[in-house]
N, C-alpha and C. Protein backbone atom coordinates (compact mmCIF):
# COMPACT_ATOMS: atom_id res chain seq x y z
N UNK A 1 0.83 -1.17 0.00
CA UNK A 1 0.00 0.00 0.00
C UNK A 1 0.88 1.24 0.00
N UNK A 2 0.18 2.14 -1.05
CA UNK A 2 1.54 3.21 -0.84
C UNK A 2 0.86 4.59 -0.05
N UNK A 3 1.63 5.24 0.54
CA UNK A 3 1.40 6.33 1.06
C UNK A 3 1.19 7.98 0.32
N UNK A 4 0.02 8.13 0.38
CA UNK A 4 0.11 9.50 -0.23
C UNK A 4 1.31 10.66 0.23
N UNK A 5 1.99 11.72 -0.21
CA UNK A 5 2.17 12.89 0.24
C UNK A 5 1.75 13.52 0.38
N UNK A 6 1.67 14.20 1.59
CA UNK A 6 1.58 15.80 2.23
C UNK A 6 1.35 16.22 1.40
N UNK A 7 0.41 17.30 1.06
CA UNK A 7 0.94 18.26 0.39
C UNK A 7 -0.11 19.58 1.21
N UNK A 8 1.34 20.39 1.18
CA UNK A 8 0.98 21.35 2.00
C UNK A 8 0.09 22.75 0.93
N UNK A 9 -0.18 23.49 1.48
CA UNK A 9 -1.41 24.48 0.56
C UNK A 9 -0.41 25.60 0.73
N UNK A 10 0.38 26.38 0.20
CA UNK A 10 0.79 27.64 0.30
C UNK A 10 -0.19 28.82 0.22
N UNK A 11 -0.04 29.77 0.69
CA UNK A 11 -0.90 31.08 0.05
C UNK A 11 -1.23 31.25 -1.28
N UNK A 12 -0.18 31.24 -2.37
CA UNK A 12 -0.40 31.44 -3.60
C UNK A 12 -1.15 30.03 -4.17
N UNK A 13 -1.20 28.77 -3.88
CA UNK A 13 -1.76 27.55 -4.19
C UNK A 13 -3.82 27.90 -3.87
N UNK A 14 -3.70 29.05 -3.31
CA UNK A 14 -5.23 29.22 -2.58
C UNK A 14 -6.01 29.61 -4.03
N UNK A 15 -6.98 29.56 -4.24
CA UNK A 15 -8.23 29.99 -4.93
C UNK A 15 -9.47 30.52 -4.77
N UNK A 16 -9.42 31.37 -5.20
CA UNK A 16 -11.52 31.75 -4.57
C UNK A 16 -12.42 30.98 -5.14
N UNK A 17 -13.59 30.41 -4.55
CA UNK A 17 -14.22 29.98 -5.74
C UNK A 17 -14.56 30.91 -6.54
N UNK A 18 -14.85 31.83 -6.91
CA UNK A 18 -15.58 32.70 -7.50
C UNK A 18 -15.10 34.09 -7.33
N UNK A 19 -14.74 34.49 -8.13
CA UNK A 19 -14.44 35.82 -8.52
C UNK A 19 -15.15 36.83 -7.90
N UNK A 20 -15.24 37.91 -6.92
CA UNK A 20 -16.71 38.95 -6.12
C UNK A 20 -15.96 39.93 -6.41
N UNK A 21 -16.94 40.45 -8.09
CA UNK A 21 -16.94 41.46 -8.20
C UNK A 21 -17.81 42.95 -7.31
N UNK A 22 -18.47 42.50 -6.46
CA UNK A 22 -19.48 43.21 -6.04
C UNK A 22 -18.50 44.56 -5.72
N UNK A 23 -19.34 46.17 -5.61
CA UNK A 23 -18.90 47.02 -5.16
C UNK A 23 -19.67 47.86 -4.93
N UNK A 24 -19.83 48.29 -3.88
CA UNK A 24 -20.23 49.13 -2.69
C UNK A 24 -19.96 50.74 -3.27
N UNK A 25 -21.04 51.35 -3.85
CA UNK A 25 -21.22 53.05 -4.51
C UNK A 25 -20.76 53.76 -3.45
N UNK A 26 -20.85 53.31 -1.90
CA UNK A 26 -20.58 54.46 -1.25
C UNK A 26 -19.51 54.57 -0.61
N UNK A 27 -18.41 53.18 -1.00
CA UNK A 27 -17.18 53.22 0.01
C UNK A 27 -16.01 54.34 -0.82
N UNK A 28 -15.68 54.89 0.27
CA UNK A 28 -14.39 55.86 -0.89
C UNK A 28 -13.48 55.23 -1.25
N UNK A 29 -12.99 55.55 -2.39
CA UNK A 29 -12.05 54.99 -3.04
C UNK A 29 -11.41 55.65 -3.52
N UNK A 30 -10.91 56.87 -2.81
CA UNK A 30 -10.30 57.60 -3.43
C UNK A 30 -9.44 58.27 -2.74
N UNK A 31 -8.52 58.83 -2.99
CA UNK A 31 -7.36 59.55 -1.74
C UNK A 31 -7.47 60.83 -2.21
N UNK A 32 -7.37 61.35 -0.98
CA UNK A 32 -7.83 63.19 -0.55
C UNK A 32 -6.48 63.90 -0.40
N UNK A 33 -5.72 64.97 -1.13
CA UNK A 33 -4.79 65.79 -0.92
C UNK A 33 -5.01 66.14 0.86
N UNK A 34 -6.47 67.12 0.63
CA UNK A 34 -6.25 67.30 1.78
C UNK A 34 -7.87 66.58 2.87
N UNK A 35 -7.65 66.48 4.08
CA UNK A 35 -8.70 65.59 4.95
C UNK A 35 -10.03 66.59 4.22
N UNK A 36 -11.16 65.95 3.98
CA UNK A 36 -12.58 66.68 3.90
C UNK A 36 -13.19 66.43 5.20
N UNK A 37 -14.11 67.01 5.56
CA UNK A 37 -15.25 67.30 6.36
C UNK A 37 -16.15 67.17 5.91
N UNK A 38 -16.91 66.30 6.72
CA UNK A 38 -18.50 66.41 6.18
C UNK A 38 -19.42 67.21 6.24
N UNK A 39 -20.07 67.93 5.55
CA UNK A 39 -21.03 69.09 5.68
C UNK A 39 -21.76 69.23 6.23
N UNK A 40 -22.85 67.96 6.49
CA UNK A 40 -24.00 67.24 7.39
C UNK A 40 -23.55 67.35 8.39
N UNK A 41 -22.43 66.25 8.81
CA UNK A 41 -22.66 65.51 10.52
C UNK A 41 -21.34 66.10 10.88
N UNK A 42 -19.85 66.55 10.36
CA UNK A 42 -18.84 66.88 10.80
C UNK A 42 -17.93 66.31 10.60
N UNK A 43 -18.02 64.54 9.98
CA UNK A 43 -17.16 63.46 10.16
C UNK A 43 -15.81 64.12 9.52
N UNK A 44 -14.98 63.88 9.65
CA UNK A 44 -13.49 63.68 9.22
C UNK A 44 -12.88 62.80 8.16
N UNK A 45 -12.51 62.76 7.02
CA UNK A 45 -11.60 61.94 6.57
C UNK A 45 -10.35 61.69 6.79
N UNK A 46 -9.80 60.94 7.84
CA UNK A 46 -8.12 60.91 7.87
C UNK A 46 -7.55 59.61 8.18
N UNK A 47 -6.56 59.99 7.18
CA UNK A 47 -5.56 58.46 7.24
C UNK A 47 -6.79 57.11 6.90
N UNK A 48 -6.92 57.48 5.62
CA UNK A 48 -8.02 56.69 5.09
C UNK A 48 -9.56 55.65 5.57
N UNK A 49 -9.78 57.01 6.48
CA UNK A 49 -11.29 56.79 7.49
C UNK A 49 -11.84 57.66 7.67
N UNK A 50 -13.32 57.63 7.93
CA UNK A 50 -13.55 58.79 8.76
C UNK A 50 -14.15 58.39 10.19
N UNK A 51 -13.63 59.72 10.89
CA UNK A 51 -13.52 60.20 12.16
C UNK A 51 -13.62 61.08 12.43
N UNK A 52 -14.03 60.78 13.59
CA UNK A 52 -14.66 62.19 14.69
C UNK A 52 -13.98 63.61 15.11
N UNK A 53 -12.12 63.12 14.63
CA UNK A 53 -10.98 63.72 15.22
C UNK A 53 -11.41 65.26 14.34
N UNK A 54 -10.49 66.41 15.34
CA UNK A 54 -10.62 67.74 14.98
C UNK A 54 -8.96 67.42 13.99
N UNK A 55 -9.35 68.50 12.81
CA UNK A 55 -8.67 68.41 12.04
C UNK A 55 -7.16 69.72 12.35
N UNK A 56 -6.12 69.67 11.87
CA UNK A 56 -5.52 70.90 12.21
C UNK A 56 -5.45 71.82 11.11
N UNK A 57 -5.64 71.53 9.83
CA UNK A 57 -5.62 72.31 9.13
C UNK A 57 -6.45 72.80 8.38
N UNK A 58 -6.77 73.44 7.31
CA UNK A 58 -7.82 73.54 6.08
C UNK A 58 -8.68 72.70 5.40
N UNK A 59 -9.92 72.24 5.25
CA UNK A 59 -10.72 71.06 5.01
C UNK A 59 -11.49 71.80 3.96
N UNK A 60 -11.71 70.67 3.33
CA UNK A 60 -13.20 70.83 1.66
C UNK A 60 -13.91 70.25 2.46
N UNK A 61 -15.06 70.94 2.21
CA UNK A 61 -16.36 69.99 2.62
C UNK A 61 -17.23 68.90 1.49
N UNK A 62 -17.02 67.52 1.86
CA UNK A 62 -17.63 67.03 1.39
C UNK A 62 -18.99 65.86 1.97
N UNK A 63 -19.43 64.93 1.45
CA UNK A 63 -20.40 64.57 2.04
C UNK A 63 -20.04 63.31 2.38
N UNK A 64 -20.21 62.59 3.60
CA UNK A 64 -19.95 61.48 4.19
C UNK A 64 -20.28 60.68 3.20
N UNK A 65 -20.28 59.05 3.44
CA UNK A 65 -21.18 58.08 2.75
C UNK A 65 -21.84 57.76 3.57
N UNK A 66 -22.11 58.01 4.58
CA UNK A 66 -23.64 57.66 5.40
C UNK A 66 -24.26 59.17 5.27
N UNK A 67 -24.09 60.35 5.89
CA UNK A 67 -24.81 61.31 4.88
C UNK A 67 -25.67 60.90 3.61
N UNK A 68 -24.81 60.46 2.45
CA UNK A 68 -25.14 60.18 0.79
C UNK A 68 -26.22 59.37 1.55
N UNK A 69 -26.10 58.09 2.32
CA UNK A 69 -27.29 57.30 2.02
C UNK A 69 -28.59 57.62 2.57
N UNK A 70 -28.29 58.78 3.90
CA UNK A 70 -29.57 59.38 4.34
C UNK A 70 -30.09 59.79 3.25
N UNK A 71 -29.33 61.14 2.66
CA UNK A 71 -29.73 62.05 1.77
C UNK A 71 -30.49 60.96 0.25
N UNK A 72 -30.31 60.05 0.36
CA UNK A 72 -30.75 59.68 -1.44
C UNK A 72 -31.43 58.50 -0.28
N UNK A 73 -32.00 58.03 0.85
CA UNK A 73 -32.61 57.19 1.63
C UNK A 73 -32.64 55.75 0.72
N UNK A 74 -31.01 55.58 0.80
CA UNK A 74 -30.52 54.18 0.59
C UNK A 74 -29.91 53.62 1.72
N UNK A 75 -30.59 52.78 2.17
CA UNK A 75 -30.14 51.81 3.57
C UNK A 75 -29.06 50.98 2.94
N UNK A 76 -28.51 50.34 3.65
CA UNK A 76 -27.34 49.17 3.80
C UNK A 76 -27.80 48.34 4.71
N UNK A 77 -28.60 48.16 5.88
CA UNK A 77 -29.40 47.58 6.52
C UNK A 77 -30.63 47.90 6.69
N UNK A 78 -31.54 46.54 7.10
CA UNK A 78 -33.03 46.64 7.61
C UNK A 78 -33.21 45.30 8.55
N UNK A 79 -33.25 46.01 9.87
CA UNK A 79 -33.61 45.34 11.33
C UNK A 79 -35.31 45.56 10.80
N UNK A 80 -36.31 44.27 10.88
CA UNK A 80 -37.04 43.73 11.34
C UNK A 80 -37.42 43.15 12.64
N UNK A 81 -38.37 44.41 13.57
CA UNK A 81 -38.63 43.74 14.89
C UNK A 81 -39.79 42.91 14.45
N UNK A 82 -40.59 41.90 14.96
CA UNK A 82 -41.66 41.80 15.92
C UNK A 82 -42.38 40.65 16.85
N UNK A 83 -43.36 40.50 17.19
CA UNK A 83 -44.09 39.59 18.16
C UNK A 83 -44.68 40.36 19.40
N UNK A 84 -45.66 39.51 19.99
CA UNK A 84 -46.23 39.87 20.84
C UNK A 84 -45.12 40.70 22.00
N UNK A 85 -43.86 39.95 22.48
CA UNK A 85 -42.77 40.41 23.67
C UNK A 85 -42.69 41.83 22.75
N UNK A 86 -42.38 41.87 21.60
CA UNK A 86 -41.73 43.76 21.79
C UNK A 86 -43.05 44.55 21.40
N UNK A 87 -44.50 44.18 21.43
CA UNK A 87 -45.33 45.37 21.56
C UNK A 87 -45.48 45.62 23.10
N UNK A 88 -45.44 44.73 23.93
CA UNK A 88 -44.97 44.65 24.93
C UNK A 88 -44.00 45.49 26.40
N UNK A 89 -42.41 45.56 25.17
CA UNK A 89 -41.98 46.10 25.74
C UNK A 89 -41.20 46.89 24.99
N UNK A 90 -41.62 48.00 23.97
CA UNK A 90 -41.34 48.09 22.88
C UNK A 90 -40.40 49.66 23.65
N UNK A 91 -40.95 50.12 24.52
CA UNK A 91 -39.79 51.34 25.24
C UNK A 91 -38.55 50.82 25.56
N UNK A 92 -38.52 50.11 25.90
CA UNK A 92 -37.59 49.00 26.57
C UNK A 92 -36.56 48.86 25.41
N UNK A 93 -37.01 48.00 24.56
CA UNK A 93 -36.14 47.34 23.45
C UNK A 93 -35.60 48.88 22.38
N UNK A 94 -36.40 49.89 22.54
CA UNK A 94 -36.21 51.23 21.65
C UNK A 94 -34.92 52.07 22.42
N UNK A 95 -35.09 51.92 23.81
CA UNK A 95 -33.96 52.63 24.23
C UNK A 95 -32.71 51.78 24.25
N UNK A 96 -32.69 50.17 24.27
CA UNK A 96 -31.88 49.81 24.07
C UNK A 96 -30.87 49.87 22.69
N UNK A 97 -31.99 49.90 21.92
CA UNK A 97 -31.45 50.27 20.58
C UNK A 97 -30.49 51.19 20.19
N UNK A 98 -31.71 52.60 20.72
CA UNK A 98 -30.65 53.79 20.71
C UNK A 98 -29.40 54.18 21.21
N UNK A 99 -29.11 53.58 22.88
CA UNK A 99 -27.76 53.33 23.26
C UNK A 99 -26.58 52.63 22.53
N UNK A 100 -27.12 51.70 21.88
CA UNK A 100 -26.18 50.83 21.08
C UNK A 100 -25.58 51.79 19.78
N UNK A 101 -26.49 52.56 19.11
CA UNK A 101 -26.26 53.53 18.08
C UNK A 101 -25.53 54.54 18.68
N UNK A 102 -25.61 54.85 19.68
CA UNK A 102 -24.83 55.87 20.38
C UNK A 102 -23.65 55.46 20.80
N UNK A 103 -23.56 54.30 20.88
CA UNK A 103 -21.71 54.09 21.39
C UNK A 103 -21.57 53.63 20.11
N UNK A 104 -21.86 53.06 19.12
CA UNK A 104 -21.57 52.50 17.70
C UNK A 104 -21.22 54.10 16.98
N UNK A 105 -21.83 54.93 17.28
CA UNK A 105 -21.45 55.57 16.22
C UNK A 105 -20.44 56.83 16.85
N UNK A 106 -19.84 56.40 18.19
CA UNK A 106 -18.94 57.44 19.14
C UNK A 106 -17.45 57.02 17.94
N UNK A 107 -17.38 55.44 17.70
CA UNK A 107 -16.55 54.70 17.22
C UNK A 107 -16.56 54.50 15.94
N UNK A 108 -17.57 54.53 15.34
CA UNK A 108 -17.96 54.43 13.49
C UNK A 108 -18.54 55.55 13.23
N UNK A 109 -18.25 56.52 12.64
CA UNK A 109 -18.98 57.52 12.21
C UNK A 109 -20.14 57.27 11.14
N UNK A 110 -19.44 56.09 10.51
CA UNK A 110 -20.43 55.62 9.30
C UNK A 110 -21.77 54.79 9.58
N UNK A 111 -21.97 54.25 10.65
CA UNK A 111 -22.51 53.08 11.39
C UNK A 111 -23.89 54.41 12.07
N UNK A 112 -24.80 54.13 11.39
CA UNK A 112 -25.85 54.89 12.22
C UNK A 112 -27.42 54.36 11.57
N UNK A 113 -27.97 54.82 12.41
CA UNK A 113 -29.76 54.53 12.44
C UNK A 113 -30.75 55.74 11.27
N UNK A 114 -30.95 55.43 10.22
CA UNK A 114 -31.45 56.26 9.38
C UNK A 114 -33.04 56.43 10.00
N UNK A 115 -33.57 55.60 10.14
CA UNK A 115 -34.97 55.59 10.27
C UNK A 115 -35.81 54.43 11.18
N UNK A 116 -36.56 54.68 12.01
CA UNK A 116 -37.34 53.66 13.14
C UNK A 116 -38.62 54.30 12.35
N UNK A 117 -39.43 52.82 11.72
CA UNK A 117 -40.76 52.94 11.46
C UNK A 117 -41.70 51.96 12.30
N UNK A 118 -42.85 52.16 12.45
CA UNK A 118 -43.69 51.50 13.27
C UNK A 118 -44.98 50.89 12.41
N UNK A 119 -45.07 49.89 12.49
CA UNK A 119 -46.38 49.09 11.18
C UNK A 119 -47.22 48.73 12.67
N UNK A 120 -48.45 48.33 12.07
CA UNK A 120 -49.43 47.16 13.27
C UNK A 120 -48.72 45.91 13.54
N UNK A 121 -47.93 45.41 13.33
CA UNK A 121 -47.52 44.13 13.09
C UNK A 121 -45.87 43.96 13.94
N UNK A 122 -45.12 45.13 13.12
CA UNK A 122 -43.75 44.77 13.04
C UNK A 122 -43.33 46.41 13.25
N UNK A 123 -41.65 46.55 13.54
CA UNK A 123 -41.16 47.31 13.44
C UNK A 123 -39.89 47.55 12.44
N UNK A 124 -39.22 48.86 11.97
CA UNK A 124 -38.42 48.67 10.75
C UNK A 124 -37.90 49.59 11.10
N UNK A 125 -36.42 48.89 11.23
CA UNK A 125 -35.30 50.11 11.41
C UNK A 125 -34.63 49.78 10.14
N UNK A 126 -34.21 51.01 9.78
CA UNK A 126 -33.01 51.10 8.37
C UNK A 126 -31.50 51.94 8.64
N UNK A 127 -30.76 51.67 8.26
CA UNK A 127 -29.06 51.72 9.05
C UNK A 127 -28.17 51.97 7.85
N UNK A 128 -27.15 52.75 8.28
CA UNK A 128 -26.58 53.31 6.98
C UNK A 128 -25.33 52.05 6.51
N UNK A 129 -25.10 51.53 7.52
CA UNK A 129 -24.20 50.39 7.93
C UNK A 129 -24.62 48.81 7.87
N UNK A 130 -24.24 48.16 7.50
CA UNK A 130 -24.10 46.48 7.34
C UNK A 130 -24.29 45.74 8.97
N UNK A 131 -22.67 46.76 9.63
CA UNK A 131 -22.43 46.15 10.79
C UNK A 131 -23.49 46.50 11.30
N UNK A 132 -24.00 47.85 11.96
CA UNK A 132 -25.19 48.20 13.17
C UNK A 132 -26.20 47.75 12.97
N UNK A 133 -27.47 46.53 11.78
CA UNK A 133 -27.98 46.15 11.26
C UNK A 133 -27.94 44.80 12.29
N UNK A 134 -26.58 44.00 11.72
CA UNK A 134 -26.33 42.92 12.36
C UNK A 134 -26.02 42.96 13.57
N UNK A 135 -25.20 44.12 14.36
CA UNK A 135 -25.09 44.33 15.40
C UNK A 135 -25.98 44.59 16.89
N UNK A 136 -27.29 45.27 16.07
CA UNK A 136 -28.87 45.39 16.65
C UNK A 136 -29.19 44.30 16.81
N UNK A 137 -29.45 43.29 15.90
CA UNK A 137 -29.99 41.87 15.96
C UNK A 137 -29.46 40.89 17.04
N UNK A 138 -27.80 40.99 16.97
CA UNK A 138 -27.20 40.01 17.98
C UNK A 138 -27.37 40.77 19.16
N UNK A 139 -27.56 42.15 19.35
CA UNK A 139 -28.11 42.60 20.91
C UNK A 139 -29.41 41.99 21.13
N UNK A 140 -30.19 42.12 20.42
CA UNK A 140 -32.11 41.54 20.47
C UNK A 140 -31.80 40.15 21.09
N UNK A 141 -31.01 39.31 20.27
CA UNK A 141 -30.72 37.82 20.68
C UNK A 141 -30.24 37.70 21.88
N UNK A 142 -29.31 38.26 21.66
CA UNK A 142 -28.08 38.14 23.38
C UNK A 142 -29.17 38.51 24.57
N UNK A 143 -29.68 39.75 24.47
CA UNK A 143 -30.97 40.29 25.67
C UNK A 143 -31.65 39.58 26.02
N UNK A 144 -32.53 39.33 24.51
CA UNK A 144 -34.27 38.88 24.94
C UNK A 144 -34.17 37.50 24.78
N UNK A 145 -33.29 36.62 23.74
CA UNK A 145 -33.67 35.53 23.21
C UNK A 145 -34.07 36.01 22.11
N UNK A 146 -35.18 34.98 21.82
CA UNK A 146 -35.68 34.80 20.50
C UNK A 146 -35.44 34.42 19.27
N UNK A 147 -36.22 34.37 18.02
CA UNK A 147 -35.37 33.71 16.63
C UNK A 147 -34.83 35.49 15.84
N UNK A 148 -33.35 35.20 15.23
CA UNK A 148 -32.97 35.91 14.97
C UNK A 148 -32.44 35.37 13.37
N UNK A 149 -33.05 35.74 12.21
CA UNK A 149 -32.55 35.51 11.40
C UNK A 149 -31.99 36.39 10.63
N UNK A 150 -30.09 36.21 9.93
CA UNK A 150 -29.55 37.47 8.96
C UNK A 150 -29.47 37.12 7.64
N UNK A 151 -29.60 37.76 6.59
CA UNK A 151 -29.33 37.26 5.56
C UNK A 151 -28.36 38.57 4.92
N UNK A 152 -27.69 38.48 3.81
CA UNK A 152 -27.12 39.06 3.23
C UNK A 152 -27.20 39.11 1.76
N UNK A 153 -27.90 40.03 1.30
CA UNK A 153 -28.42 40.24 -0.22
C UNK A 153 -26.60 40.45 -1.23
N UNK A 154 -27.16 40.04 -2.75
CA UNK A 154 -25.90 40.56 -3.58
C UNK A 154 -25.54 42.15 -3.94
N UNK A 155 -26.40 43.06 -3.12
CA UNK A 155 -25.93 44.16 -3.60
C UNK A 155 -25.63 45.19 -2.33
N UNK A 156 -25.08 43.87 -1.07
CA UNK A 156 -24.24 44.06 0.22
C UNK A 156 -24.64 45.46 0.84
N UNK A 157 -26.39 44.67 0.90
CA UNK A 157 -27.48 45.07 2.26
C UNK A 157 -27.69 43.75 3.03
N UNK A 158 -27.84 44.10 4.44
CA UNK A 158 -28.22 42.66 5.29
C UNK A 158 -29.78 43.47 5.62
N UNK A 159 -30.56 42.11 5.91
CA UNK A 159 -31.68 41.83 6.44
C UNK A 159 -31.54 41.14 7.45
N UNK A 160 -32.00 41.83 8.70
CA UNK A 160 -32.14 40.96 10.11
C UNK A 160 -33.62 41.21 10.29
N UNK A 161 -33.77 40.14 10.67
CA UNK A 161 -35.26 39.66 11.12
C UNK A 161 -34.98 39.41 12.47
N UNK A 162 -36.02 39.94 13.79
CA UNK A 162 -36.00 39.45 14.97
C UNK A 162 -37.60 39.17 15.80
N UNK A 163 -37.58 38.08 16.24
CA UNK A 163 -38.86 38.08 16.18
C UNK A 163 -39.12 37.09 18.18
N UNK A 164 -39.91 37.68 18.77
CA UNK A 164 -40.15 36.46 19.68
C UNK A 164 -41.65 36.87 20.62
């Protein structure tokens, strides 16, 4: 019987399956002579981010990409609340929410809450961000319990569903 060889996988031996072309209209891609400012909210561009930091010198004002998605009300996320527990305790679960957006976005400038709508049924938050989307949901779970389902569409929006 003979023995196969090892064979070890190098980095360059790796493959994707599939080629992901996908791309995201609102991530910058572009490098700034000098840092911009956002016109809206204040954010900062520096050292290829934006941030909260005070700038020291001369700034263009331009418009965030969470700005852009308020302003043209294109989400990147949609939190789906509902069930009987959050009509319930729906102050409860709303202020929790908002705290979470508030330290999320001390740290992400981009990461914020566009819109809380209220149906008979369900509730609908929309998020300028991927992460605070998914990040809402695994708080709902971690807290209350319940079924928490995420999905992730091809034109890199998530859908969280939370329901109990």
């Amino acid at each position: 019987m003979k023995r196969k060889k090892k064979r070890f996988i190098y980095k360059r031996d790796r493959t994707r399956i599939f080629n992901d072309e996908r791309s995201d209209v609102y991530r910058e891609k572009r490098k700034y002579k000098d840092s911009p400012r956002c016109a809206d909210c204040g954010a900062l561009f520096l050292k290829g981010r934006w941030t909260w930091e005070e700038s020291e010198g001369e700034t263009h004002e331009s418009l965030c990409p969470a700005c852009q998605r308020i302003e043209e009300n294109y989400p990147a996320g949609f939190v789906i609340i509902r069930g009987p527990f959050f009509s319930e305790h729906s102050r409860e679960i709303l202020q929790m929410i908002h705290n979470l957006e508030r330290s999320e976005r001390e740290e992400h400038p981009l990461e914020r809450i566009m819109e809380i709508s209220r149906n008979d049924d369900h509730t609908q938050i929309t998020t300028t961000g991927t992460h605070m989307a998914r990040r809402l949901g695994s708080a709902l779970k971690s807290s209350y319990r319940g079924n928490l389902e995420i999905s992730y569409d091809a034109e890199q929006i998530v859908r969280v569903s939370w329901s109990r």
